[in-house]
C-alpha atoms as a PDB file:
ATOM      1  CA  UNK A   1    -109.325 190.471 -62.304  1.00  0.00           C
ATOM      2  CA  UNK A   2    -105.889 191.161 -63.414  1.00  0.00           C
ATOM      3  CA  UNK A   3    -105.568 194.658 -62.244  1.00  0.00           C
ATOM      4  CA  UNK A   4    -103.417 194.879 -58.998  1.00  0.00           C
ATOM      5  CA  UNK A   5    -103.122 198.666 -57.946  1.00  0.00           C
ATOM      6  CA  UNK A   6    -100.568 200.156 -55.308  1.00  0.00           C
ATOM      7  CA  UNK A   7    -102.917 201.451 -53.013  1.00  0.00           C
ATOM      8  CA  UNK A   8    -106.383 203.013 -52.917  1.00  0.00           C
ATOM      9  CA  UNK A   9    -107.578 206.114 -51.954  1.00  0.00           C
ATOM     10  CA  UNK A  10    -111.639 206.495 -51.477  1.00  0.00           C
ATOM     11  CA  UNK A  11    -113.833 209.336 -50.187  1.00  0.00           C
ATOM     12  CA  UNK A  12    -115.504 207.918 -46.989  1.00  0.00           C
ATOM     13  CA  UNK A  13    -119.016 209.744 -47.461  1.00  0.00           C
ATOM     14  CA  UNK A  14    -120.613 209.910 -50.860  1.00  0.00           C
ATOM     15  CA  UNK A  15    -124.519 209.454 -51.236  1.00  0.00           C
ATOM     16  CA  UNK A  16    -124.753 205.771 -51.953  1.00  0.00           C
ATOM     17  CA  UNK A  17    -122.049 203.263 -51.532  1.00  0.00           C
ATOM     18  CA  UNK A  18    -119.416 205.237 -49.953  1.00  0.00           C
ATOM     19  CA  UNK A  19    -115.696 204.431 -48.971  1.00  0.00           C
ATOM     20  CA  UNK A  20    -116.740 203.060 -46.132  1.00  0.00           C
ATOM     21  CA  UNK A  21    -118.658 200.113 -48.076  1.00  0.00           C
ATOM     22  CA  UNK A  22    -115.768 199.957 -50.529  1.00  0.00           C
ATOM     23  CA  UNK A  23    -113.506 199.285 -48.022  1.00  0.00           C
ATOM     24  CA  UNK A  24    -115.437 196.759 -46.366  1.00  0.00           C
ATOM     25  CA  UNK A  25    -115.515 194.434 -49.679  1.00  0.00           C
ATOM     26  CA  UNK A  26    -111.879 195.194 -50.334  1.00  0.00           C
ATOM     27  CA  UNK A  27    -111.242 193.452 -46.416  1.00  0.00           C
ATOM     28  CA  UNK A  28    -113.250 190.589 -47.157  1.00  0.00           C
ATOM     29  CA  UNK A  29    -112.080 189.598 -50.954  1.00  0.00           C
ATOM     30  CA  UNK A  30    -111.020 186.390 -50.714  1.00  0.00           C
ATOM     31  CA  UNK A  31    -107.871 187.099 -52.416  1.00  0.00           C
ATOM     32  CA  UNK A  32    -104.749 188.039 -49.474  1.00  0.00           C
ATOM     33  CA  UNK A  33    -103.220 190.267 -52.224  1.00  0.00           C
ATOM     34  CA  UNK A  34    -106.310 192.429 -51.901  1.00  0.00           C
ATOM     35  CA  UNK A  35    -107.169 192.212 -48.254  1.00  0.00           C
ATOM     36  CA  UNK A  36    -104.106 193.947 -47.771  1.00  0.00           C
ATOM     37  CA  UNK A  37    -104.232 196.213 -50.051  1.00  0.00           C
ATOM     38  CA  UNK A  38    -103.081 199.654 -48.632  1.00  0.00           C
ATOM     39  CA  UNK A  39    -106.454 202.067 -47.940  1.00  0.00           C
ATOM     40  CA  UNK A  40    -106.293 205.960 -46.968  1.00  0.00           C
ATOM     41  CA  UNK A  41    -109.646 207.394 -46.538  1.00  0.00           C
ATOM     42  CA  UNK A  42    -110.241 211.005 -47.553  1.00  0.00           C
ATOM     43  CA  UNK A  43    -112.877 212.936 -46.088  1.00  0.00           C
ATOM     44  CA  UNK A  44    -113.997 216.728 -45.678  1.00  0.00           C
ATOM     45  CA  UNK A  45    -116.619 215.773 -42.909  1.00  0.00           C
ATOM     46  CA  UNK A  46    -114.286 215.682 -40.279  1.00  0.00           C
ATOM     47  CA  UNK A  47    -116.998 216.214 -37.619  1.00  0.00           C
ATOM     48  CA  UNK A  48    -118.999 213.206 -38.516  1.00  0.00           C
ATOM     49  CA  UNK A  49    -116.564 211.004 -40.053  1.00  0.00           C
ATOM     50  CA  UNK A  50    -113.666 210.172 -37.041  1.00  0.00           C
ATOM     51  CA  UNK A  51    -110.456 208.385 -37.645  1.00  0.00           C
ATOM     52  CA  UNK A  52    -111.375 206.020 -35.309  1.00  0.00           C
ATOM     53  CA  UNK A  53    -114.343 204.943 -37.443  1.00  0.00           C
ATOM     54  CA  UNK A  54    -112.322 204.971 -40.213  1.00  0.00           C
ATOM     55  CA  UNK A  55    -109.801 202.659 -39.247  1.00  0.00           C
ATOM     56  CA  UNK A  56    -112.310 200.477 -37.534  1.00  0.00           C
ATOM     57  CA  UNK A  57    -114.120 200.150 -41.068  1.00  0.00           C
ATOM     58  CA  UNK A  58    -110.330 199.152 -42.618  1.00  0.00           C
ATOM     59  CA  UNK A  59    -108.699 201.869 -43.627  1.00  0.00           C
ATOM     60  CA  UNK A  60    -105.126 202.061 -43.127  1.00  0.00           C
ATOM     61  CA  UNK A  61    -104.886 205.518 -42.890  1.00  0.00           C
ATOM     62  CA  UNK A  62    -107.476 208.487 -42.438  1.00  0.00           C
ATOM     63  CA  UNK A  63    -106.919 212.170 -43.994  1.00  0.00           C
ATOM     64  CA  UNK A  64    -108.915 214.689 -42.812  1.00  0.00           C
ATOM     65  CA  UNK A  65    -110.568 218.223 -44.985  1.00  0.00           C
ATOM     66  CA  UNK A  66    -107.515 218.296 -47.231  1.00  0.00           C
ATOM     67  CA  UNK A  67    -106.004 221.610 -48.054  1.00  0.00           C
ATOM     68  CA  UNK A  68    -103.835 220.369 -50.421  1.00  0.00           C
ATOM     69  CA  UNK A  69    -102.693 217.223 -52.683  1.00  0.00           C
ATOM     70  CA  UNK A  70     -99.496 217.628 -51.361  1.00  0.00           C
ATOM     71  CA  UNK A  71    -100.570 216.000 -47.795  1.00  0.00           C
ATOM     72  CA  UNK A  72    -101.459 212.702 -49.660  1.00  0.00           C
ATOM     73  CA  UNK A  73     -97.639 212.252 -50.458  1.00  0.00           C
ATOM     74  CA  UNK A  74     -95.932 213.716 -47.255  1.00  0.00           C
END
């Protein structure tokens, strides 16, 4: 409850509740300081998973198949 992070990063598809669901309850908290909490979704299904859907579900930003940490920062 106390916990504020900086930003979240999530994997849009795992087998269960996936980024996608995480998301979802992250844009509907009832608290505005977590409702806008910045939200980069990582995925290496870039053929099923579009940006589009992506930032439809919330996310702020989408990364596609990454090659390399290094992308997350630049």
């Amino acid at each position: 409850a106390t916990f504020q992070p900086d930003v979240l990063v999530a994997n849009i598809r795992l087998p269960s509740r996936d980024g996608i669901w995480l998301v979802r309850q992250i844009r509907n908290d009832p608290r505005p300081e977590i409702r806008s909490l910045p939200a980069m979704g990582v995925t290496s299904y870039h053929r099923q998973i579009h940006a589009d859907a992506a930032i439809a579900a919330g996310f702020d930003y989408f990364l596609s198949k990454l090659d390399s940490p290094n992308a997350i920062v630049n």
